[in-house]
PDB file of N, CA and C in Angstrom:
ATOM      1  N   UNK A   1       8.203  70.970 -24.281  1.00  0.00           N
ATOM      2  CA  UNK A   1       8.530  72.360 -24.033  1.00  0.00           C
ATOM      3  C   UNK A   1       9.666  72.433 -23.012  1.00  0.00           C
ATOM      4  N   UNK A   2      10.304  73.077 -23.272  1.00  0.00           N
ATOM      5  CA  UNK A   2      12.252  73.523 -22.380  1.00  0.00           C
ATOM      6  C   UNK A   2      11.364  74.363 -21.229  1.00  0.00           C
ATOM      7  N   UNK A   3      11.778  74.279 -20.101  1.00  0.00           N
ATOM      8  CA  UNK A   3      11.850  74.813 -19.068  1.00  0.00           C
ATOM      9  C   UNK A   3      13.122  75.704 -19.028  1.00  0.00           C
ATOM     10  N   UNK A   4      12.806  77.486 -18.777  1.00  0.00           N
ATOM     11  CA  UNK A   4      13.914  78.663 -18.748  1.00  0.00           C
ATOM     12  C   UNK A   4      15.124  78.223 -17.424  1.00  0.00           C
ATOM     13  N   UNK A   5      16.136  77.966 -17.726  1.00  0.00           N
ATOM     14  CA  UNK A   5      16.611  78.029 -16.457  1.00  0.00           C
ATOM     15  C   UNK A   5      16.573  79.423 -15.429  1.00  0.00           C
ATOM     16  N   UNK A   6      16.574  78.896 -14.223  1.00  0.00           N
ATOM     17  CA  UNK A   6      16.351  79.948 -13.057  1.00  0.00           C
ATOM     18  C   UNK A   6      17.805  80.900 -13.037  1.00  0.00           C
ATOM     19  N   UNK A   7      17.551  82.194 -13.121  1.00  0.00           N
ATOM     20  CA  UNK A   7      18.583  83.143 -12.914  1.00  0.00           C
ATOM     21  C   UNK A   7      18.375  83.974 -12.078  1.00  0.00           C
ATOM     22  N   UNK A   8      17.760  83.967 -11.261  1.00  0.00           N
ATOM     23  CA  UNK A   8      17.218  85.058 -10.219  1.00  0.00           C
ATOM     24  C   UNK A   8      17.595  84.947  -9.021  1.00  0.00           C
ATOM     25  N   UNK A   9      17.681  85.395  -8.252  1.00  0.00           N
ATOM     26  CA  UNK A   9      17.961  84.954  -6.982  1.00  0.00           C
ATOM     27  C   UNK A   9      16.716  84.763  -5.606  1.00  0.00           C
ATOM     28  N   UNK A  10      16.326  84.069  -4.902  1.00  0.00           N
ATOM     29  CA  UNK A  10      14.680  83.994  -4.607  1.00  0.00           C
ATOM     30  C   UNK A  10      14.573  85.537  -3.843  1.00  0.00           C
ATOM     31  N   UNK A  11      15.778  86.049  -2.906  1.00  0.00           N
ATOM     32  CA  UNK A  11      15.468  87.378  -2.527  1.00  0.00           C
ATOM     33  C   UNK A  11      14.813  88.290  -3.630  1.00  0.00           C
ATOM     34  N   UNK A  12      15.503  88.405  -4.796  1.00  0.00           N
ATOM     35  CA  UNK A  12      15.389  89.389  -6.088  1.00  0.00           C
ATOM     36  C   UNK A  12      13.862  88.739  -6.442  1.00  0.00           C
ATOM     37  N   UNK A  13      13.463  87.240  -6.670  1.00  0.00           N
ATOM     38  CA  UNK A  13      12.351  86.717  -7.061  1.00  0.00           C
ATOM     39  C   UNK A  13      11.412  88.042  -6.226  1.00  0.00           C
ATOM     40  N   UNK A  14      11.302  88.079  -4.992  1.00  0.00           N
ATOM     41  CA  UNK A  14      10.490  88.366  -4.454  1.00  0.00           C
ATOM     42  C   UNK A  14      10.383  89.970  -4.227  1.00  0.00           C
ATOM     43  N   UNK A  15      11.635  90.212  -4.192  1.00  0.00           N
ATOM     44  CA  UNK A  15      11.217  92.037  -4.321  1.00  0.00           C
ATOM     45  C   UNK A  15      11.306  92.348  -6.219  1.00  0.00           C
ATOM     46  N   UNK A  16      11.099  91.527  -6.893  1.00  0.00           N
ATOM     47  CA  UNK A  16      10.610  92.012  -8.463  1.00  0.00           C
ATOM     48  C   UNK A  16       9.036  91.706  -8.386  1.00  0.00           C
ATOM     49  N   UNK A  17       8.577  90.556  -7.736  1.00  0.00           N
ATOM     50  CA  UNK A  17       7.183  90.229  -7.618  1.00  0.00           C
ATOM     51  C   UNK A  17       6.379  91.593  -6.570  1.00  0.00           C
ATOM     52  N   UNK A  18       6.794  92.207  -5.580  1.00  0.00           N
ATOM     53  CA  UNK A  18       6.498  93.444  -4.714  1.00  0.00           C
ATOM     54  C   UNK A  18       6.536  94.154  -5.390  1.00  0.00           C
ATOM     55  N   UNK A  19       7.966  94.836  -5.984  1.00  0.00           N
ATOM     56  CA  UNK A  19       7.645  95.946  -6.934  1.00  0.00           C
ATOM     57  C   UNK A  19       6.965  95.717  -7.815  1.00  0.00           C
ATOM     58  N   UNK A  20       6.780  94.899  -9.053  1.00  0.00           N
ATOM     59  CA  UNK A  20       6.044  95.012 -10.301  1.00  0.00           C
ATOM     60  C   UNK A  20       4.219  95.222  -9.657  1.00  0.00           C
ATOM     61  N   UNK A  21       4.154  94.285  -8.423  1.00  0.00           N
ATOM     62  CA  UNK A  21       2.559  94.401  -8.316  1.00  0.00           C
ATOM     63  C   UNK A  21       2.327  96.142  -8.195  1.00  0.00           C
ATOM     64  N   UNK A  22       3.428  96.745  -6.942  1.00  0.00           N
ATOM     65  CA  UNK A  22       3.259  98.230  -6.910  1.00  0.00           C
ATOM     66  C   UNK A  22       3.177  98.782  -8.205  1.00  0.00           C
ATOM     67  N   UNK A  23       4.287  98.783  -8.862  1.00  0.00           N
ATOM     68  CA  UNK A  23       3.938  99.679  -9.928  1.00  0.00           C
ATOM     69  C   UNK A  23       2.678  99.387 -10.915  1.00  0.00           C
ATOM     70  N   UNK A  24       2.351  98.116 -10.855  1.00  0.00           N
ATOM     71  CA  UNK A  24       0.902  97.710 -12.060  1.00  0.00           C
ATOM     72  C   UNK A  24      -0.027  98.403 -11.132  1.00  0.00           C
ATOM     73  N   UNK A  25       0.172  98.053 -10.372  1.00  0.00           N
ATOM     74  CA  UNK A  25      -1.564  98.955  -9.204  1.00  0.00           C
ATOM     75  C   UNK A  25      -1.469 100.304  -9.197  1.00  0.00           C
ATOM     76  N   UNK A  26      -0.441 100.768  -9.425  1.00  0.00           N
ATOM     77  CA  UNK A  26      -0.187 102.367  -9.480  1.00  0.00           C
ATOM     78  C   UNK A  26      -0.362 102.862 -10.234  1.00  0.00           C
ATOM     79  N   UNK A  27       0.101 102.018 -11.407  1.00  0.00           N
ATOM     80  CA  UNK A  27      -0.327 102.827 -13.002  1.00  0.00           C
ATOM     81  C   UNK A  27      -1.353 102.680 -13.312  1.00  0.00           C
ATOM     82  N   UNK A  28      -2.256 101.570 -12.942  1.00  0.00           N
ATOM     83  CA  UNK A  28      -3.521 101.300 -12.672  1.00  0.00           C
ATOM     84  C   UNK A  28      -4.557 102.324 -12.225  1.00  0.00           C
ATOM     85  N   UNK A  29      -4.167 102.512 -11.203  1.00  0.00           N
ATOM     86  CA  UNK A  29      -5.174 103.404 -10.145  1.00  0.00           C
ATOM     87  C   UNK A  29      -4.761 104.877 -10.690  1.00  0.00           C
ATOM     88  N   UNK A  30      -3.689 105.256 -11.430  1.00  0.00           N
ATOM     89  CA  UNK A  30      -3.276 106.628 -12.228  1.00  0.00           C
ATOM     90  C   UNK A  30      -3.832 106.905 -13.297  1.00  0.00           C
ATOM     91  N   UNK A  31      -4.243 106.002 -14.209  1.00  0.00           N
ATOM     92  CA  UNK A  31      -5.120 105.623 -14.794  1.00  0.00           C
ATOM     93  C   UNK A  31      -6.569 106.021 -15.067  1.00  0.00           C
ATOM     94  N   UNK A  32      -6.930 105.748 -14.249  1.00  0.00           N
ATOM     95  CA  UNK A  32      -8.342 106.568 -14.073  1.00  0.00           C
ATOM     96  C   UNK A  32      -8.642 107.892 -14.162  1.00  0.00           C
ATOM     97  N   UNK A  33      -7.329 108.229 -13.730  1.00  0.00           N
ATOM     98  CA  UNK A  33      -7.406 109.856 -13.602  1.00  0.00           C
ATOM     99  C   UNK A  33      -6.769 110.567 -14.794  1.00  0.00           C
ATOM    100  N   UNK A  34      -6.544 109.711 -15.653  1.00  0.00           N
ATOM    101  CA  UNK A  34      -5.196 110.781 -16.682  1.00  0.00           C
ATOM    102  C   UNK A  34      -5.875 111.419 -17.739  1.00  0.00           C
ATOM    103  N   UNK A  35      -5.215 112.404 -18.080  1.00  0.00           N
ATOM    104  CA  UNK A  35      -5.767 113.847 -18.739  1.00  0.00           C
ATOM    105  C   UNK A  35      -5.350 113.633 -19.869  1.00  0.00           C
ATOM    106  N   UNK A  36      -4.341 113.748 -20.257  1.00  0.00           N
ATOM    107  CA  UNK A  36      -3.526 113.606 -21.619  1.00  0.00           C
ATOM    108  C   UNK A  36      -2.763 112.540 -22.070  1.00  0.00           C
ATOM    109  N   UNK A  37      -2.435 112.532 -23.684  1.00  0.00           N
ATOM    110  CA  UNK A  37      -2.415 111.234 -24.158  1.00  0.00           C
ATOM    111  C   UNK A  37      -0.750 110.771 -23.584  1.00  0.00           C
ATOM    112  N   UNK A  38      -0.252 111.842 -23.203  1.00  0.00           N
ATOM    113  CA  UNK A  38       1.129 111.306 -23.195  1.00  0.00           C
ATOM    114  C   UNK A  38       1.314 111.020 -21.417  1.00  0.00           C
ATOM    115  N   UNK A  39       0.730 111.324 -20.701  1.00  0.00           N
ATOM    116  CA  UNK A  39       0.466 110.474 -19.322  1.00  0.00           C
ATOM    117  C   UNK A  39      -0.309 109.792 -19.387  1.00  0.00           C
ATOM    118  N   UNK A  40      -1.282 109.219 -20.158  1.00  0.00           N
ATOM    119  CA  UNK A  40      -1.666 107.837 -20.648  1.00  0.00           C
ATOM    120  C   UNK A  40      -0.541 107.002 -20.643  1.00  0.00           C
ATOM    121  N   UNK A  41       0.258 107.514 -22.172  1.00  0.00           N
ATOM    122  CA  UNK A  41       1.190 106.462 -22.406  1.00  0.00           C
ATOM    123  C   UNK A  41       2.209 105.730 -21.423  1.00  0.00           C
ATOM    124  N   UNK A  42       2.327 106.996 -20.682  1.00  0.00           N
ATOM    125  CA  UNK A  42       3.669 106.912 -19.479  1.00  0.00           C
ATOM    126  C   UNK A  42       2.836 105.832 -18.462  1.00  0.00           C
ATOM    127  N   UNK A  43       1.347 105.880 -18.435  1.00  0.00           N
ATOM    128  CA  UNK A  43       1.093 105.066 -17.179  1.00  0.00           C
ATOM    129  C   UNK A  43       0.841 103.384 -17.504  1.00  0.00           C
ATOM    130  N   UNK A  44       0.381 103.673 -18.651  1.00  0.00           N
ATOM    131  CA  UNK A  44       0.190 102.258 -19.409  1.00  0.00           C
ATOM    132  C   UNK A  44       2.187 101.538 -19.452  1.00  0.00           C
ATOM    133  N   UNK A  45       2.977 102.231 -19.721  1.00  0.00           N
ATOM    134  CA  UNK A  45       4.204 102.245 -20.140  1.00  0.00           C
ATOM    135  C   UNK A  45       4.660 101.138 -18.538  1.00  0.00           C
ATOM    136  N   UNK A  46       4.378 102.227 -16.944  1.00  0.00           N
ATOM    137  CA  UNK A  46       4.125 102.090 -15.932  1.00  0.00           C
ATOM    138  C   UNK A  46       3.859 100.412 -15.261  1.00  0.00           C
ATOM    139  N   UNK A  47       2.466 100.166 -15.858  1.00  0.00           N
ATOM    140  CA  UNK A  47       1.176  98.557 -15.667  1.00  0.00           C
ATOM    141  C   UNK A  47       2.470  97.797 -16.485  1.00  0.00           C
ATOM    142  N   UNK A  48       2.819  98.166 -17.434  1.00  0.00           N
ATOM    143  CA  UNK A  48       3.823  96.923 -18.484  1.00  0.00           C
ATOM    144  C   UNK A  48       4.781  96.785 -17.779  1.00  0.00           C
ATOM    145  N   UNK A  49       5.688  97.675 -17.274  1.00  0.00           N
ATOM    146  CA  UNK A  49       6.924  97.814 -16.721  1.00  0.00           C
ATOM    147  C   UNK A  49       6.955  96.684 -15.292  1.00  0.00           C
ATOM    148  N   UNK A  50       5.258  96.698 -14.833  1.00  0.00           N
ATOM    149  CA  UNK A  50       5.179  95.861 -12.898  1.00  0.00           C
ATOM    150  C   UNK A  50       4.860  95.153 -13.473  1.00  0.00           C
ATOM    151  N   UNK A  51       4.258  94.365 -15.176  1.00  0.00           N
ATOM    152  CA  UNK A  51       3.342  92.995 -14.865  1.00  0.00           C
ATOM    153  C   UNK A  51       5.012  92.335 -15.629  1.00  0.00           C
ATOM    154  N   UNK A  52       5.793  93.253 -15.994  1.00  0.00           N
ATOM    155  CA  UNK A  52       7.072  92.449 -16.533  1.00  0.00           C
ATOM    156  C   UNK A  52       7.711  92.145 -15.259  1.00  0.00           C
ATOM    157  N   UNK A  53       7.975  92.719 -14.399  1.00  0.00           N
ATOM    158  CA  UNK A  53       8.721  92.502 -12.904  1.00  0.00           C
ATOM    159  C   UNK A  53       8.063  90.985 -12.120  1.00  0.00           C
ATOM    160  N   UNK A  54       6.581  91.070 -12.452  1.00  0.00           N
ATOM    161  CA  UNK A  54       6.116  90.061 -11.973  1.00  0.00           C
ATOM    162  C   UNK A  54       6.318  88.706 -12.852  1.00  0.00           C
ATOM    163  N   UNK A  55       5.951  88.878 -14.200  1.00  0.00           N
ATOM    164  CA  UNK A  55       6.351  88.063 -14.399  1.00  0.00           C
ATOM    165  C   UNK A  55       7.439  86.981 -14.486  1.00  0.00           C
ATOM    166  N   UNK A  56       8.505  87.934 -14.348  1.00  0.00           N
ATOM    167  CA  UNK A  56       9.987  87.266 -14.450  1.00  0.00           C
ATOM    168  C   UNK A  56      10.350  86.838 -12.873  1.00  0.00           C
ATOM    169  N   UNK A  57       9.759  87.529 -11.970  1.00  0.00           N
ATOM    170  CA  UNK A  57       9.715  87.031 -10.376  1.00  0.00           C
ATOM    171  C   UNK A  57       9.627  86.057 -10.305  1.00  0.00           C
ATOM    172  N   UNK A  58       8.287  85.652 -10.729  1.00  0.00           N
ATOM    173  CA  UNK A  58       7.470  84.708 -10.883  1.00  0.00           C
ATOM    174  C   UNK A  58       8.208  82.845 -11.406  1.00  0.00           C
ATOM    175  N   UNK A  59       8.768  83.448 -12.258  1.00  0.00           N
ATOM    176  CA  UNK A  59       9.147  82.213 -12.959  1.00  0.00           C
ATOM    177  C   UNK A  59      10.938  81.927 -12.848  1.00  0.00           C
ATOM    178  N   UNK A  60      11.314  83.157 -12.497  1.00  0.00           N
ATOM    179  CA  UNK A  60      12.957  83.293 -11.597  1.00  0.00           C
ATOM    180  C   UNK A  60      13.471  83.492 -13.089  1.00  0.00           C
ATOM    181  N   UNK A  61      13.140  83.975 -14.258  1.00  0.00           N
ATOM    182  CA  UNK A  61      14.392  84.073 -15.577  1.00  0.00           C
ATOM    183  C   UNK A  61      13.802  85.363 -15.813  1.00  0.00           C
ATOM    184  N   UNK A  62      15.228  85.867 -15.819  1.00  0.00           N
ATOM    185  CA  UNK A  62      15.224  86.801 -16.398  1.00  0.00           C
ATOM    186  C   UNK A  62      15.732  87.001 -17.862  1.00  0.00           C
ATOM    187  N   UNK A  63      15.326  87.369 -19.079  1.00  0.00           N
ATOM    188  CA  UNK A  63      15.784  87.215 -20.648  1.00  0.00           C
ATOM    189  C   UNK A  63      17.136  88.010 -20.373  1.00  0.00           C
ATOM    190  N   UNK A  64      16.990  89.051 -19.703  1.00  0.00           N
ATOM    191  CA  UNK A  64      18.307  90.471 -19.959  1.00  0.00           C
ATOM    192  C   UNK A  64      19.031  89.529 -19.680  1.00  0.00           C
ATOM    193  N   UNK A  65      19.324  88.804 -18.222  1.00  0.00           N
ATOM    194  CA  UNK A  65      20.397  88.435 -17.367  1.00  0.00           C
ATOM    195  C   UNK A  65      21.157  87.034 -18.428  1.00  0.00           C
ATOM    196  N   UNK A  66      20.208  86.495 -19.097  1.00  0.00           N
ATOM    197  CA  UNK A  66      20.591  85.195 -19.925  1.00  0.00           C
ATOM    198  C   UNK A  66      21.302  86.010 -21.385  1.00  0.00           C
ATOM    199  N   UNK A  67      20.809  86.937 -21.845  1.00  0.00           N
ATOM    200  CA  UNK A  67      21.095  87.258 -22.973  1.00  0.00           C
ATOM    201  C   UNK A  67      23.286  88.204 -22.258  1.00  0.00           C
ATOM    202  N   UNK A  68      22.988  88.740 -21.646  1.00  0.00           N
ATOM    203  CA  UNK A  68      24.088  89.142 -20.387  1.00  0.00           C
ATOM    204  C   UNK A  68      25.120  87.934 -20.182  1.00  0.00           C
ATOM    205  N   UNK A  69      24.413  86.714 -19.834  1.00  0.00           N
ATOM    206  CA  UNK A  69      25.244  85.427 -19.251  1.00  0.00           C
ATOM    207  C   UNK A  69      25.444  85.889 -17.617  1.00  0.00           C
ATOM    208  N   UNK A  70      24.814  86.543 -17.629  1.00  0.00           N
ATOM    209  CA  UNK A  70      24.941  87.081 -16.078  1.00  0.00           C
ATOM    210  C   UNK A  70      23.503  85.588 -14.879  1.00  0.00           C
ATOM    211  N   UNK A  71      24.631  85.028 -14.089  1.00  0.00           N
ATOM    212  CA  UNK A  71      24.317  83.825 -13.254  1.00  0.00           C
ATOM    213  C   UNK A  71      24.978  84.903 -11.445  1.00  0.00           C
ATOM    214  N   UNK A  72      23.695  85.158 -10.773  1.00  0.00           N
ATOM    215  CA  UNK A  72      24.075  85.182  -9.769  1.00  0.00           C
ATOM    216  C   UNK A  72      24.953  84.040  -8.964  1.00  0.00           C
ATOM    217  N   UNK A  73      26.269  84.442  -8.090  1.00  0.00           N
ATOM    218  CA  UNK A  73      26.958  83.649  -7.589  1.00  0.00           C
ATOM    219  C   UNK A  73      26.630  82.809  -6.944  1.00  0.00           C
ATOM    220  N   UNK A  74      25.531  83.080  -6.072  1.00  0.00           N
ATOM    221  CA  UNK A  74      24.609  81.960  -4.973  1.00  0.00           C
ATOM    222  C   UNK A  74      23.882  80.838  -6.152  1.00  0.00           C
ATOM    223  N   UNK A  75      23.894  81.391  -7.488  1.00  0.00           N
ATOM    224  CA  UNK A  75      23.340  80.194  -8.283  1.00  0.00           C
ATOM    225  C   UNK A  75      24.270  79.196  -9.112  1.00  0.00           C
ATOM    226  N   UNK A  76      25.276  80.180  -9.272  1.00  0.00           N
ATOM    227  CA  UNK A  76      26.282  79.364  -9.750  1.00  0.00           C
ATOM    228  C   UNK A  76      27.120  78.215  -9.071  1.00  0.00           C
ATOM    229  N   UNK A  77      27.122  78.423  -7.705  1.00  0.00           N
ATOM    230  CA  UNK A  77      27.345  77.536  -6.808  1.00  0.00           C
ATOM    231  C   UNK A  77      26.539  76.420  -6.735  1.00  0.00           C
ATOM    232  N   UNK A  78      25.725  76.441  -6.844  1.00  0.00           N
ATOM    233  CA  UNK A  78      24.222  75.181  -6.548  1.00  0.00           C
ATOM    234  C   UNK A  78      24.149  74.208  -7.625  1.00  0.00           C
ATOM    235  N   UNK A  79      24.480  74.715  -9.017  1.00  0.00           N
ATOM    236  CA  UNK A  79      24.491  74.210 -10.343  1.00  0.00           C
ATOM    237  C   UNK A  79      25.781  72.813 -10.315  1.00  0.00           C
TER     238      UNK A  79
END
């Protein structure tokens, strides 16, 4: 199995891993409370949107940024 190369930058790693947990716990905890189907969707929409932030934190690739060719400069240097 290929290992993604890293495109992230570890600052960005770590405020995508902060935000995504916020927003999954938010849409989470909004959740409980929702009335109608279409603030359902928006909050569920919400949980997907932070466990994607985390995940890509997580592992430093981002698909957009590769499909982009977009290489932060601090990484392009190191390579």
């Amino acid at each position: 199995m290929r290992r993604l190369p890293i495109n992230i930058t570890p600052a960005e790693r770590l405020a995508r891993v902060a935000v995504g947990l916020a927003g999954a716990i938010a849409g989470v905890w909004l959740l409980t409370s929702a009335n109608g189907l279409g603030l359902v969707i928006l909050e569920v929409l919400l949980v997907l949107a932070g466990l994607d932030l985390v995940v890509t934190g997580a592992l430093g690739h981002c698909p957009l940024y590769w499909r982009l060719g977009h290489v932060p400069r601090s990484l392009r240097e190191a390579r």
